[in-house]
C-alpha atoms as a PDB file:
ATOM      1  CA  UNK A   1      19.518  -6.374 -15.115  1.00  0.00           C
ATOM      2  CA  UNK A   2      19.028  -9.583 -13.763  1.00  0.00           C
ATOM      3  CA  UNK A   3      18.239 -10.068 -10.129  1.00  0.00           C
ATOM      4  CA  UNK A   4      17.702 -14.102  -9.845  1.00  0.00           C
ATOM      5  CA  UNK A   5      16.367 -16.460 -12.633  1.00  0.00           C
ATOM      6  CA  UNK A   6      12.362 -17.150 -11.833  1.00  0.00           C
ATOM      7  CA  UNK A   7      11.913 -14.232  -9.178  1.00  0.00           C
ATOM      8  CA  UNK A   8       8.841 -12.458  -9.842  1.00  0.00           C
ATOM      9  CA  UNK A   9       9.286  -8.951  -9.507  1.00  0.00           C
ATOM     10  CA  UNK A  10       6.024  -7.710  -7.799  1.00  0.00           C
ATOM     11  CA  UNK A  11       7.269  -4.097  -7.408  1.00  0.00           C
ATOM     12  CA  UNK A  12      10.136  -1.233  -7.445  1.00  0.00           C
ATOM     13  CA  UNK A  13      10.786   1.368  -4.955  1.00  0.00           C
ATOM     14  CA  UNK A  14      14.042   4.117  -5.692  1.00  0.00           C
ATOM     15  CA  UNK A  15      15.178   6.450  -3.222  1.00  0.00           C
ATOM     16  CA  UNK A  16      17.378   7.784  -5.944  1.00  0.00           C
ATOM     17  CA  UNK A  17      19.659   6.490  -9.064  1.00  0.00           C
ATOM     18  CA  UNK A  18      21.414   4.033  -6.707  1.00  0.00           C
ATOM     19  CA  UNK A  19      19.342   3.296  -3.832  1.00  0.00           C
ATOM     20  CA  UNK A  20      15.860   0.455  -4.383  1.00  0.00           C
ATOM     21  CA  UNK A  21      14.032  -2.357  -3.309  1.00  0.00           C
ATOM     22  CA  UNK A  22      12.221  -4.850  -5.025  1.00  0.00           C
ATOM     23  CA  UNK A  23       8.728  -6.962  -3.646  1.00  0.00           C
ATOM     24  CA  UNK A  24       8.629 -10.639  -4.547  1.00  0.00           C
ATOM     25  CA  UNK A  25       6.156 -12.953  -5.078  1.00  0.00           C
ATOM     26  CA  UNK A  26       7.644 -15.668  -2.578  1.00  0.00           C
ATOM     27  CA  UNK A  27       7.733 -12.597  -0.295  1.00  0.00           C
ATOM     28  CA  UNK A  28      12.142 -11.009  -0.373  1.00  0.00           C
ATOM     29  CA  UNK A  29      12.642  -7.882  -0.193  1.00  0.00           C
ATOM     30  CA  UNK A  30      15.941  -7.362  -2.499  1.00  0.00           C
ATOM     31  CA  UNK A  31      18.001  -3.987  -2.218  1.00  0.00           C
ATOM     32  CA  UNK A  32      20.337  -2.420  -4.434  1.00  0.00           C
ATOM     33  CA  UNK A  33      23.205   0.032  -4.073  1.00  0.00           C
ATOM     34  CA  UNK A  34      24.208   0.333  -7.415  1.00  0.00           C
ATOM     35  CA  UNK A  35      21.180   1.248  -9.154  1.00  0.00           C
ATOM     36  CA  UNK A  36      19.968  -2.370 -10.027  1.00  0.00           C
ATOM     37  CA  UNK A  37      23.480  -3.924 -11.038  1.00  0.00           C
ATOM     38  CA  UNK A  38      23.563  -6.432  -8.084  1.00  0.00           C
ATOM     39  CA  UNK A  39      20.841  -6.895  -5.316  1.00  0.00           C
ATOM     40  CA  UNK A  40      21.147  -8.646  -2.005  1.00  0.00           C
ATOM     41  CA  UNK A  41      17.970 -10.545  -0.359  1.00  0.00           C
ATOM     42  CA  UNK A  42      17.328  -8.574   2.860  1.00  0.00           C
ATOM     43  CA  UNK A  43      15.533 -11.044   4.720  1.00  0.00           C
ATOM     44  CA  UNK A  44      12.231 -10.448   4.608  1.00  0.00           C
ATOM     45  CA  UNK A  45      10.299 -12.387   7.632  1.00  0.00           C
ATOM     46  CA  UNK A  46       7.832 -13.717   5.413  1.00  0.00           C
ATOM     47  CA  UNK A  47       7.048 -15.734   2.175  1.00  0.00           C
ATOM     48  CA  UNK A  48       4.165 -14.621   1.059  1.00  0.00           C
ATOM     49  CA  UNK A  49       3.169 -13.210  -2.223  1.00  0.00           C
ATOM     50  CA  UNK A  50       4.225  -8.892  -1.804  1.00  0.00           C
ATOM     51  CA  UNK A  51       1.871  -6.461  -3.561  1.00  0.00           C
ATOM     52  CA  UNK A  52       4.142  -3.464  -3.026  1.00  0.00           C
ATOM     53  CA  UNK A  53       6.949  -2.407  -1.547  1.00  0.00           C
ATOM     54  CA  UNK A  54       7.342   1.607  -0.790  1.00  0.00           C
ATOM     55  CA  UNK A  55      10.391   3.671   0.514  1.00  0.00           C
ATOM     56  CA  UNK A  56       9.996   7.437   1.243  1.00  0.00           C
ATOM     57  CA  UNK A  57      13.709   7.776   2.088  1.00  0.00           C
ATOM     58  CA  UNK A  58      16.791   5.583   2.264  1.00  0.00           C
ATOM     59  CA  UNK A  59      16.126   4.182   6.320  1.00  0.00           C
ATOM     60  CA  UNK A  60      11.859   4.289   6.328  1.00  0.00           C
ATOM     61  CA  UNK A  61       9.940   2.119   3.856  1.00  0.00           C
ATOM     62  CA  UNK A  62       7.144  -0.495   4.310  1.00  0.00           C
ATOM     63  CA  UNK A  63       5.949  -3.536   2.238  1.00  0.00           C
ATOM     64  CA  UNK A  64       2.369  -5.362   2.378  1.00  0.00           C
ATOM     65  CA  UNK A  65       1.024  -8.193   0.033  1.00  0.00           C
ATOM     66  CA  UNK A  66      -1.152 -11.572   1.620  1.00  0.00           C
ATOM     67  CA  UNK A  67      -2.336 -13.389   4.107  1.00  0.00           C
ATOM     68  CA  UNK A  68      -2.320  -9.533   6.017  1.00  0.00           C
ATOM     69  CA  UNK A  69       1.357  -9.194   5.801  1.00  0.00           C
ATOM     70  CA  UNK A  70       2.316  -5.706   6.534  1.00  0.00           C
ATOM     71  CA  UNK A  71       6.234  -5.097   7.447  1.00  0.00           C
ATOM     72  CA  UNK A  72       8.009  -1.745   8.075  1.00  0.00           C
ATOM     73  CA  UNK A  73      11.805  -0.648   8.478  1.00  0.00           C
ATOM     74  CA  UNK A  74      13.773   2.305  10.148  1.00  0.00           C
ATOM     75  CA  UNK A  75      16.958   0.690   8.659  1.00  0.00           C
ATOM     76  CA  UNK A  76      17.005   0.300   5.153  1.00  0.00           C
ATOM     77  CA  UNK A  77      15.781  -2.940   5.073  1.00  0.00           C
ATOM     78  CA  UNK A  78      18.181  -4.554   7.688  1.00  0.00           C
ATOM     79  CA  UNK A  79      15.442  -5.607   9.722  1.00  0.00           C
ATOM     80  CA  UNK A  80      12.021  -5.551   9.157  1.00  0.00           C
ATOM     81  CA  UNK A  81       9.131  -5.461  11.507  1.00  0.00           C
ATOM     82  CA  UNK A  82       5.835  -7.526  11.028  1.00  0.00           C
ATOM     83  CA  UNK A  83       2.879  -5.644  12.222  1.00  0.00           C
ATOM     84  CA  UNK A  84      -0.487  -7.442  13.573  1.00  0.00           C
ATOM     85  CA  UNK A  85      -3.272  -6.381  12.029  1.00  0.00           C
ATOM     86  CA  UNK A  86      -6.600  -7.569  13.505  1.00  0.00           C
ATOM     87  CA  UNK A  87      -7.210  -9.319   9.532  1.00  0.00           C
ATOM     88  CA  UNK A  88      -5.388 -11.988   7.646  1.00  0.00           C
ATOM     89  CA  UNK A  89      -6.705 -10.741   4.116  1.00  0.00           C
ATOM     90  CA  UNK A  90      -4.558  -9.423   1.688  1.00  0.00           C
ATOM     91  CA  UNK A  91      -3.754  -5.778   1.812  1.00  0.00           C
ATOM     92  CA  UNK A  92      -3.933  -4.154  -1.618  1.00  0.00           C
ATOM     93  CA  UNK A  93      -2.261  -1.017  -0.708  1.00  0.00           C
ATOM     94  CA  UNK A  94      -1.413   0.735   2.102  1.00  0.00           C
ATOM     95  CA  UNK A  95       0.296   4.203   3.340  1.00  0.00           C
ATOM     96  CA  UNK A  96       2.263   5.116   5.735  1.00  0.00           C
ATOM     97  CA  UNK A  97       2.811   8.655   7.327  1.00  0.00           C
ATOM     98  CA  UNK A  98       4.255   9.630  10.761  1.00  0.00           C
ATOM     99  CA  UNK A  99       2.742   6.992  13.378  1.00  0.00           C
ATOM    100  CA  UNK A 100      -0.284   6.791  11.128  1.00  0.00           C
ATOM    101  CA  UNK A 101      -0.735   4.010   8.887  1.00  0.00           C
ATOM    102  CA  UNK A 102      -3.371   3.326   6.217  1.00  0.00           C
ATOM    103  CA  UNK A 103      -3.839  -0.210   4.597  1.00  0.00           C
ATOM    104  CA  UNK A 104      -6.819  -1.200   2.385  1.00  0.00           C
ATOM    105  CA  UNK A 105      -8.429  -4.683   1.955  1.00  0.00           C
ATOM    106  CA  UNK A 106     -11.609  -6.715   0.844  1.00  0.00           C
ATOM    107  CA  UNK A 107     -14.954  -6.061   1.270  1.00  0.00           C
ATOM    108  CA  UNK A 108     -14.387  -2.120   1.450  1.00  0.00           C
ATOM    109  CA  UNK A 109     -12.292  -2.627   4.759  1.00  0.00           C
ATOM    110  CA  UNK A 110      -9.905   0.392   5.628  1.00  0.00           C
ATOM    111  CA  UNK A 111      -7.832  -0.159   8.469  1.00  0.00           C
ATOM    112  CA  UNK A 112      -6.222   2.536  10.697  1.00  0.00           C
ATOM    113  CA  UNK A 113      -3.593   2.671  13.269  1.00  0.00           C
ATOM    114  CA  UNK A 114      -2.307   6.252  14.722  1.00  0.00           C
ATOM    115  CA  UNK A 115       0.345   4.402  17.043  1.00  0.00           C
ATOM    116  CA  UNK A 116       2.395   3.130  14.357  1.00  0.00           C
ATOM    117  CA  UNK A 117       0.647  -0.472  14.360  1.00  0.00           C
ATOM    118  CA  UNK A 118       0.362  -1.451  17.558  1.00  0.00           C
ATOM    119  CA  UNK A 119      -3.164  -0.886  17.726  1.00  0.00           C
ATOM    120  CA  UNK A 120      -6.150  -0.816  14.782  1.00  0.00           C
ATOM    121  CA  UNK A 121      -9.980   0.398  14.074  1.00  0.00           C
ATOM    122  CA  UNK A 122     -11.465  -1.157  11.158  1.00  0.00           C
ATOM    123  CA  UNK A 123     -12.960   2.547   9.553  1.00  0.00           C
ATOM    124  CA  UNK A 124     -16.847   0.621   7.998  1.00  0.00           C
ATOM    125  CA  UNK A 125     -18.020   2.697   5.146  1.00  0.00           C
ATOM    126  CA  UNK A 126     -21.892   2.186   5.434  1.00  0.00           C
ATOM    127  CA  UNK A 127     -22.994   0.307   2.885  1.00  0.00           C
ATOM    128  CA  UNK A 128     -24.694  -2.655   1.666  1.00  0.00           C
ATOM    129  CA  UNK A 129     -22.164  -3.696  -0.980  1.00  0.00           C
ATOM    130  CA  UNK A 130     -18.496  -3.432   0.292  1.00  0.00           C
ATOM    131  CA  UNK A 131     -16.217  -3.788  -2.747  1.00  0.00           C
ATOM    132  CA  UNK A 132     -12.734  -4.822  -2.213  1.00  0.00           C
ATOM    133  CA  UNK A 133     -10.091  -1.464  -2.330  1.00  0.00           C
ATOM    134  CA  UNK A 134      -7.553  -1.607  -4.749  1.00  0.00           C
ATOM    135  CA  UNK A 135      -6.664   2.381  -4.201  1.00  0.00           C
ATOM    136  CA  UNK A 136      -5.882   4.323  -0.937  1.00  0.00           C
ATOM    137  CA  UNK A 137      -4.569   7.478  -1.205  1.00  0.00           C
ATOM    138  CA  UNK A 138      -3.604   9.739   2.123  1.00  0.00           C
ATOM    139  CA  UNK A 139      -3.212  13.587   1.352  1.00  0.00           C
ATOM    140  CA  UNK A 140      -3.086  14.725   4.909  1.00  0.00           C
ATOM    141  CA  UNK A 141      -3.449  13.169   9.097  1.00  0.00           C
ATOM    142  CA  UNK A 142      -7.326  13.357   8.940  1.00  0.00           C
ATOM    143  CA  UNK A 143      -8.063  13.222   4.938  1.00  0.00           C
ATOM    144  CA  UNK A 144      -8.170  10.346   2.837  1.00  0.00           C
ATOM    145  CA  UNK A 145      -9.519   8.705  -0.798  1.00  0.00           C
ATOM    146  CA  UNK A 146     -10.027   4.979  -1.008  1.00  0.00           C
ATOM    147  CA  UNK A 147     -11.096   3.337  -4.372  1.00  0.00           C
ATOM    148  CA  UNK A 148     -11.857  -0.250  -5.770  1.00  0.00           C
ATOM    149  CA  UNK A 149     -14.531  -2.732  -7.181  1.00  0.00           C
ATOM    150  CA  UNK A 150     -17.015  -1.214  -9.487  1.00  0.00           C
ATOM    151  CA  UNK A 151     -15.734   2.281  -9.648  1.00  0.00           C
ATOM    152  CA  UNK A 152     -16.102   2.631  -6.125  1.00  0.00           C
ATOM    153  CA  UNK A 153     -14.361   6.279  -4.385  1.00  0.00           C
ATOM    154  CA  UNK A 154     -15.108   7.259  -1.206  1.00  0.00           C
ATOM    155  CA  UNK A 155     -13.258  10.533   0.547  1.00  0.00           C
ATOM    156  CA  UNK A 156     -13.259  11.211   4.599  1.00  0.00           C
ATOM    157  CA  UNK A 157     -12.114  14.698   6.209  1.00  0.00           C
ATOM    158  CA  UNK A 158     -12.046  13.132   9.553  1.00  0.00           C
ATOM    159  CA  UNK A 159     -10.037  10.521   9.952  1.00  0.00           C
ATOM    160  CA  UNK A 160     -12.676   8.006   8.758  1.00  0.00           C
ATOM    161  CA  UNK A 161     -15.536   8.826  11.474  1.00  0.00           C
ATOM    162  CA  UNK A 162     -17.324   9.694   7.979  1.00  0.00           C
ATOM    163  CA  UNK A 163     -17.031   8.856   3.871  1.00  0.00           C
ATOM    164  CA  UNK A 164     -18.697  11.257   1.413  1.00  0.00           C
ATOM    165  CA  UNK A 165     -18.986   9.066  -1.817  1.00  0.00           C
ATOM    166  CA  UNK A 166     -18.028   9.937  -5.108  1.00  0.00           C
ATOM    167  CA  UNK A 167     -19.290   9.137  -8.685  1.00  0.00           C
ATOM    168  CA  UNK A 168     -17.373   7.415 -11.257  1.00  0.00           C
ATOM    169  CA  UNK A 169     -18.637   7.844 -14.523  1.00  0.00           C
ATOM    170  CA  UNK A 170     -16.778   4.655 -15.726  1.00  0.00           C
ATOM    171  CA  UNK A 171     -17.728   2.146 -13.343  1.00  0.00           C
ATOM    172  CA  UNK A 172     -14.964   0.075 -14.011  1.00  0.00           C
ATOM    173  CA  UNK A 173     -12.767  -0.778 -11.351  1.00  0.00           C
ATOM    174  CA  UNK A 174     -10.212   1.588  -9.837  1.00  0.00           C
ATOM    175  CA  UNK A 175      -6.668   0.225  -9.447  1.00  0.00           C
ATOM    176  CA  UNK A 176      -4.413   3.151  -8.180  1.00  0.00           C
ATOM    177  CA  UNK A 177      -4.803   6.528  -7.149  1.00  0.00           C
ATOM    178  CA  UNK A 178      -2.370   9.253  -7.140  1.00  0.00           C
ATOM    179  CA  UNK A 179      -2.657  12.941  -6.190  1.00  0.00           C
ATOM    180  CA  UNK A 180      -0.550  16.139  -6.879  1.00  0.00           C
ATOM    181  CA  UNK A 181      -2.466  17.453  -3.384  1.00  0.00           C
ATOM    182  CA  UNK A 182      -5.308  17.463  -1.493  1.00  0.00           C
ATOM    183  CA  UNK A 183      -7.355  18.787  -3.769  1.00  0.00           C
ATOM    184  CA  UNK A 184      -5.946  17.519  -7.257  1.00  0.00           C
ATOM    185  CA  UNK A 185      -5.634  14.132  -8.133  1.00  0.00           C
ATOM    186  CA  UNK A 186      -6.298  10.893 -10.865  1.00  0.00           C
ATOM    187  CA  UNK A 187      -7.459   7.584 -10.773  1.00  0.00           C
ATOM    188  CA  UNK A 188      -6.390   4.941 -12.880  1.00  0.00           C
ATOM    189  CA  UNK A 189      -9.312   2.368 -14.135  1.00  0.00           C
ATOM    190  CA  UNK A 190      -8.778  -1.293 -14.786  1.00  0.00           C
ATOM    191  CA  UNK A 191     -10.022  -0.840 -18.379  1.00  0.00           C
ATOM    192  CA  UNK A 192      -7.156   1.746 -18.596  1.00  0.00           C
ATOM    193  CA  UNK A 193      -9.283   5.025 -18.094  1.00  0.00           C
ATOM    194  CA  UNK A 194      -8.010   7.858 -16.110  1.00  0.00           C
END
């Protein structure tokens, strides 16, 4: 499948066989109806490099990369709305559920909105070294896992008023995280460790 000669493919996103999106790195958002046969730009408000680009159903999906660029749709992609975040780093991952959304950063920033991002709180996990978060996982409204630089993996029951850390006996950097449900879950290790 070719999509356009020199577009870097950042990321994929299927709602089904037919239905997907693809992240660039000079910031489109493509789309495809025909399970990656043709895809048409969907005009993306930015160009800026895309880390990711999520849908959890054919209307609501989200896409975040540099510079603090976080974007959601309703539509499918027909228009997309850039969110302010009180930042300009680059998000490494972010989640979005309901009117919350998630969205990690550097230097072990977490930032929250509950009002679908029109408003933010910058959760601080106290510490003295604040590694940048490559991994954010939400398994419910109050509970979430956040994971990056130097094995770090932290876990709040409360909405991020509080972080109970956890060890990792590899140390090396976590890149994703991914859980079957609350309780159950793996990380994935930049020196390819689960």
């Amino acid at each position: 499948v070719v999509i356009d000669p020199g577009e870097i493919i950042t990321a994929l996103s299927f709602t089904d066989g037919n239905n997907g999106w693809a992240s660039t790195a000079a910031g489109k958002i493509l789309k495809t109806t025909n399970g990656g046969l043709n895809w048409l730009n969907t005009g993306a408000p930015v160009n800026t490099y895309l880390n990711n680009v999520k849908f959890s159903s054919g209307s609501n999906g989200y896409a975040y990369g540099k510079n603090g660029v976080l974007m959601i749709t309703s539509n499918g992609g027909v228009n997309w709305s850039l969110l302010t975040l009180p930042l300009n780093s680059e998000i490494f991952t972010a989640e979005v559920s309901g009117n919350y959304i998630y969205a990690s950063t550097i230097n072990g920033i977490v930032l929250k909105s509950s009002t679908s991002g029109s408003s933010w709180v910058n959760l601080i996990y106290p510490s003295n070294v604040k590694p940048d978060l490559f991994g954010l996982k939400v398994v419910s409204a109050n509970t979430f896992y956040s994971a990056g630089e130097g094995g770090s993996f932290r876990r709040t029951t409360n909405g991020g008023l509080n972080f109970t850390y956890h060890d990792n006996p590899s140390w090396s950097d976590i890149k994703k995280l991914y859980f079957y449900d609350s309780a159950v879950g793996w990380a994935l290790g930049s020196k390819n460790n689960i």
